[in-house]
C-alpha atoms as a PDB file:
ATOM      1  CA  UNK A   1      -7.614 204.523 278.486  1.00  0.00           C
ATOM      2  CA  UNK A   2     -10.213 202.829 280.925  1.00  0.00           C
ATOM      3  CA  UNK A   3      -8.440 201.695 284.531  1.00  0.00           C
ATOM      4  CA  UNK A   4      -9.730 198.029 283.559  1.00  0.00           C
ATOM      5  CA  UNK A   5      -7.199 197.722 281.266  1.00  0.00           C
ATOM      6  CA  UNK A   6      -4.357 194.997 281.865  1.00  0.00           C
ATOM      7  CA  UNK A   7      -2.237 194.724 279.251  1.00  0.00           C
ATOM      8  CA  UNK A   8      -1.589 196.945 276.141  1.00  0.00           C
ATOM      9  CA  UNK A   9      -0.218 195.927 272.885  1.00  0.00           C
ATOM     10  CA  UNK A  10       0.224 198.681 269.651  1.00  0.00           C
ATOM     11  CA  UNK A  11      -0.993 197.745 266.389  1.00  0.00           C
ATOM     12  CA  UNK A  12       0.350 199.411 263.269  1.00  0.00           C
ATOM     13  CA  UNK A  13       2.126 202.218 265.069  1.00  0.00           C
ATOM     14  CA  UNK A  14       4.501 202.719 262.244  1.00  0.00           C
ATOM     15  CA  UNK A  15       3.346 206.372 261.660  1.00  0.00           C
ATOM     16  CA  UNK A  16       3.934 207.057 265.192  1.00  0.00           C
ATOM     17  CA  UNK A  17       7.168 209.393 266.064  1.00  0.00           C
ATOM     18  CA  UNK A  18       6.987 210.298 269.216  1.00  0.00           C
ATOM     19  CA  UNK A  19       5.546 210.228 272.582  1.00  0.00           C
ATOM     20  CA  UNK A  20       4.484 212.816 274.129  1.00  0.00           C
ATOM     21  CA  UNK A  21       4.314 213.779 277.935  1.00  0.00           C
ATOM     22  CA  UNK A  22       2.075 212.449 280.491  1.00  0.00           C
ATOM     23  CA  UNK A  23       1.934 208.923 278.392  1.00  0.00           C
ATOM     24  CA  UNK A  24      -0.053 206.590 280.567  1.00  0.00           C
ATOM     25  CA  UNK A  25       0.405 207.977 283.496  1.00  0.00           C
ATOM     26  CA  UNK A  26      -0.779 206.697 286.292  1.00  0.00           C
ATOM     27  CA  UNK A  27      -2.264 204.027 285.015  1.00  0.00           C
ATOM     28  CA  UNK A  28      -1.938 201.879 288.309  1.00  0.00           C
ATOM     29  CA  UNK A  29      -3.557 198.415 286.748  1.00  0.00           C
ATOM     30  CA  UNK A  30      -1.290 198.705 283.644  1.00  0.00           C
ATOM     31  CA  UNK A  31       0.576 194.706 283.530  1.00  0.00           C
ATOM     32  CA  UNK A  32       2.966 194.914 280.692  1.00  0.00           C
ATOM     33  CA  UNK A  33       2.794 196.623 277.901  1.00  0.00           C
ATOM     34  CA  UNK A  34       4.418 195.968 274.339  1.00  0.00           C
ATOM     35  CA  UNK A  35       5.460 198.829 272.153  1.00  0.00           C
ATOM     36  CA  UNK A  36       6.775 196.262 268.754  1.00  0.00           C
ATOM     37  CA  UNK A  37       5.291 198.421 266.030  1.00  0.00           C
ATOM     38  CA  UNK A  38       6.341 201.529 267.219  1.00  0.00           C
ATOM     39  CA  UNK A  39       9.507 201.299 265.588  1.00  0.00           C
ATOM     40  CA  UNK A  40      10.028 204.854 264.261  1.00  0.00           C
ATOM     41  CA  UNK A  41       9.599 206.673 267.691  1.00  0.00           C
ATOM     42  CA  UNK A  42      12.599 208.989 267.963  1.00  0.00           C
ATOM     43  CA  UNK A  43      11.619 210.609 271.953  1.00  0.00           C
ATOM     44  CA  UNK A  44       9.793 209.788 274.391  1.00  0.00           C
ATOM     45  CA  UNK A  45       8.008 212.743 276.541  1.00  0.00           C
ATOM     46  CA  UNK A  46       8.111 213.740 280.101  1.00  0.00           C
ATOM     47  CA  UNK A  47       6.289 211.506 282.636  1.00  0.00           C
ATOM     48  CA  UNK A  48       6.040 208.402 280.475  1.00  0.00           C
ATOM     49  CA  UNK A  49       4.454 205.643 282.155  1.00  0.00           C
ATOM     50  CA  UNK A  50       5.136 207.663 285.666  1.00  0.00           C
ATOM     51  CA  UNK A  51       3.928 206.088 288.804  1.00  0.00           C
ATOM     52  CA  UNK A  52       2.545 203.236 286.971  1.00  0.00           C
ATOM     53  CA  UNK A  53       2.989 200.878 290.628  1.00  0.00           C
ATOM     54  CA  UNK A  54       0.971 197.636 288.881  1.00  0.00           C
ATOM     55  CA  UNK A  55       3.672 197.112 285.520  1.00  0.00           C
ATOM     56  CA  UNK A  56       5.803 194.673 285.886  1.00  0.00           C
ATOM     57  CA  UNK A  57       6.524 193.899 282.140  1.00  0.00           C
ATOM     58  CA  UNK A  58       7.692 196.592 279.660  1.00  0.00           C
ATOM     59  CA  UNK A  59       9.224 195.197 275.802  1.00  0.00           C
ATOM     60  CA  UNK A  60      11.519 198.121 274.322  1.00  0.00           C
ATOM     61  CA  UNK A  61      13.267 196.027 271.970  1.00  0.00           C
ATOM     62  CA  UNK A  62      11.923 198.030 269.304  1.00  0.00           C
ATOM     63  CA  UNK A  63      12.933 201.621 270.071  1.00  0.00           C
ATOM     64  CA  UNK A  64      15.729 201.364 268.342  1.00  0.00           C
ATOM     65  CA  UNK A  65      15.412 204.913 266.922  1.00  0.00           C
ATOM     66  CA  UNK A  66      15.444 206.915 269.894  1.00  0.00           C
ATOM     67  CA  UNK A  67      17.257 209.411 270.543  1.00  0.00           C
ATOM     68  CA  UNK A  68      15.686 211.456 273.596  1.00  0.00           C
ATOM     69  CA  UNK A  69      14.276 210.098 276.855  1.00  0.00           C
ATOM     70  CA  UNK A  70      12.820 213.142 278.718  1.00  0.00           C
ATOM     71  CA  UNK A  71      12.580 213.701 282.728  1.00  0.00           C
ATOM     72  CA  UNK A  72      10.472 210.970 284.715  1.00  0.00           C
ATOM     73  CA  UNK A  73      11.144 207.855 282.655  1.00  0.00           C
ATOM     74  CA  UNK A  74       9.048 205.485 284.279  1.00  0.00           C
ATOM     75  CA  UNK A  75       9.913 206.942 287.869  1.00  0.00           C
ATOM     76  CA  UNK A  76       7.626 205.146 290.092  1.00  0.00           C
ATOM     77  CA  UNK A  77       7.006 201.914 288.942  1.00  0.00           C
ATOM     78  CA  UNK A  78       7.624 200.126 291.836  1.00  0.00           C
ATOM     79  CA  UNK A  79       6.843 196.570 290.474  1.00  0.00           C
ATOM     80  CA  UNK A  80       8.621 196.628 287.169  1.00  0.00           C
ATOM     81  CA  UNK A  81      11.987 194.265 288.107  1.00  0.00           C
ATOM     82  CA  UNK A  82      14.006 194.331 284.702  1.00  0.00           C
ATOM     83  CA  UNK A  83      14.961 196.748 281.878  1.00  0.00           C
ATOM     84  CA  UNK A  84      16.370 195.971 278.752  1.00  0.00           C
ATOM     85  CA  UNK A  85      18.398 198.749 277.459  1.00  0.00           C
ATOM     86  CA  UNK A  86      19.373 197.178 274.309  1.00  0.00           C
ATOM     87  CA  UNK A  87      17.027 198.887 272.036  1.00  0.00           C
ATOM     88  CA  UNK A  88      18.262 202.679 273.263  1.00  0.00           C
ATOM     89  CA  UNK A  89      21.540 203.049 270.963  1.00  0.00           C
ATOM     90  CA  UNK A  90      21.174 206.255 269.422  1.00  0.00           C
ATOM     91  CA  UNK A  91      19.999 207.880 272.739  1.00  0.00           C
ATOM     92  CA  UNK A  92      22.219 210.748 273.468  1.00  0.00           C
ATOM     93  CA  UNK A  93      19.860 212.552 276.192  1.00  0.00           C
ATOM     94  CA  UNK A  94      18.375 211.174 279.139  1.00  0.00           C
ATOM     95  CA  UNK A  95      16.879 213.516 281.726  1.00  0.00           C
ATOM     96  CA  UNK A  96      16.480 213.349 285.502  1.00  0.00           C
ATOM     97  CA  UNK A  97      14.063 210.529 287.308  1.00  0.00           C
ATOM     98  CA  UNK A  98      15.072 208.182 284.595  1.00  0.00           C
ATOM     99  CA  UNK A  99      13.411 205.355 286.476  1.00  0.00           C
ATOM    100  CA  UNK A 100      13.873 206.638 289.882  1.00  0.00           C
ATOM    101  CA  UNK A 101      11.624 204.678 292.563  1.00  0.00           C
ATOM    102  CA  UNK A 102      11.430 201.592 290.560  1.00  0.00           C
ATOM    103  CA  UNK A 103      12.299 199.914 294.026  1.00  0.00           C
ATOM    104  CA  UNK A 104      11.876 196.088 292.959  1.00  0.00           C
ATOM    105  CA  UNK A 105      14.340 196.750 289.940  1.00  0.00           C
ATOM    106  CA  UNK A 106      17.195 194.158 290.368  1.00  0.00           C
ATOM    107  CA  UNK A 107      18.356 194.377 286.391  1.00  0.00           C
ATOM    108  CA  UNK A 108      19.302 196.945 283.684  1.00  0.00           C
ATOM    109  CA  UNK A 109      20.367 194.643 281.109  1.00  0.00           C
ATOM    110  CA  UNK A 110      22.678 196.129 278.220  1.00  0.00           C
ATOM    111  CA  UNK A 111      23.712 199.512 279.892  1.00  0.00           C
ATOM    112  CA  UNK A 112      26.443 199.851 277.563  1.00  0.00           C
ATOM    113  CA  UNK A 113      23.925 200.888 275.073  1.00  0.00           C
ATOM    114  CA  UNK A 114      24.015 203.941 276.188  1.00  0.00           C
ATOM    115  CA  UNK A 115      27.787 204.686 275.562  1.00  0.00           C
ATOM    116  CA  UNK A 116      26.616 208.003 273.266  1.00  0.00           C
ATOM    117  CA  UNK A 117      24.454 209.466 276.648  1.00  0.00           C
END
């Protein structure tokens, strides 16, 4: 993905299962990003969006399928201020450096979502 880009939308990611490691990482002039048609994504991979200092806007409200958040969740993503956990129900694994150094977050909204973790 090019450095120039800003903001990221998916399009007909219904196919899509999971994400693997190393998923946008370090993209430092990533904005916000919205993952809506990538409903049928069941884990998410090591390192995803890791270190990704420019994001300040990420919509989950759609992974409402996964089950597995590996190590590094968004660790380092020092702009990002909020996190909705709503979406992350059937989660029952979440590694370390799940988002660890996200120093401007002030809100984890609907924690109790994670009651099967």
């Amino acid at each position: 993905l090019p450095s120039s880009v800003r903001r990221l939308s998916f399009i007909n990611g219904s196919r899509c299962t999971a994400i693997g490691d190393d998923f946008l990482k370090e993209h430092r002039s990533l904005l916000s990003i919205d993952f809506s048609s990538l409903k049928n994504v069941t884990s998410i991979g090591s390192r995803f969006l890791f270190n990704c200092c420019s994001l300040s806007f990420v919509n989950f409200s759609f992974f409402t399928n996964v089950e597995r958040i590996s190590h590094s969740f968004m660790q380092g993503c020092s702009l990002l201020s909020h996190v909705d956990l709503v979406a992350f129900q059937k989660v029952t694994r979440i590694e370390n450096g799940f988002l660890f150094k996200c120093s401007s977050l002030k809100t984890l909204s609907n924690i109790t979502a994670l009651t099967n973790v």
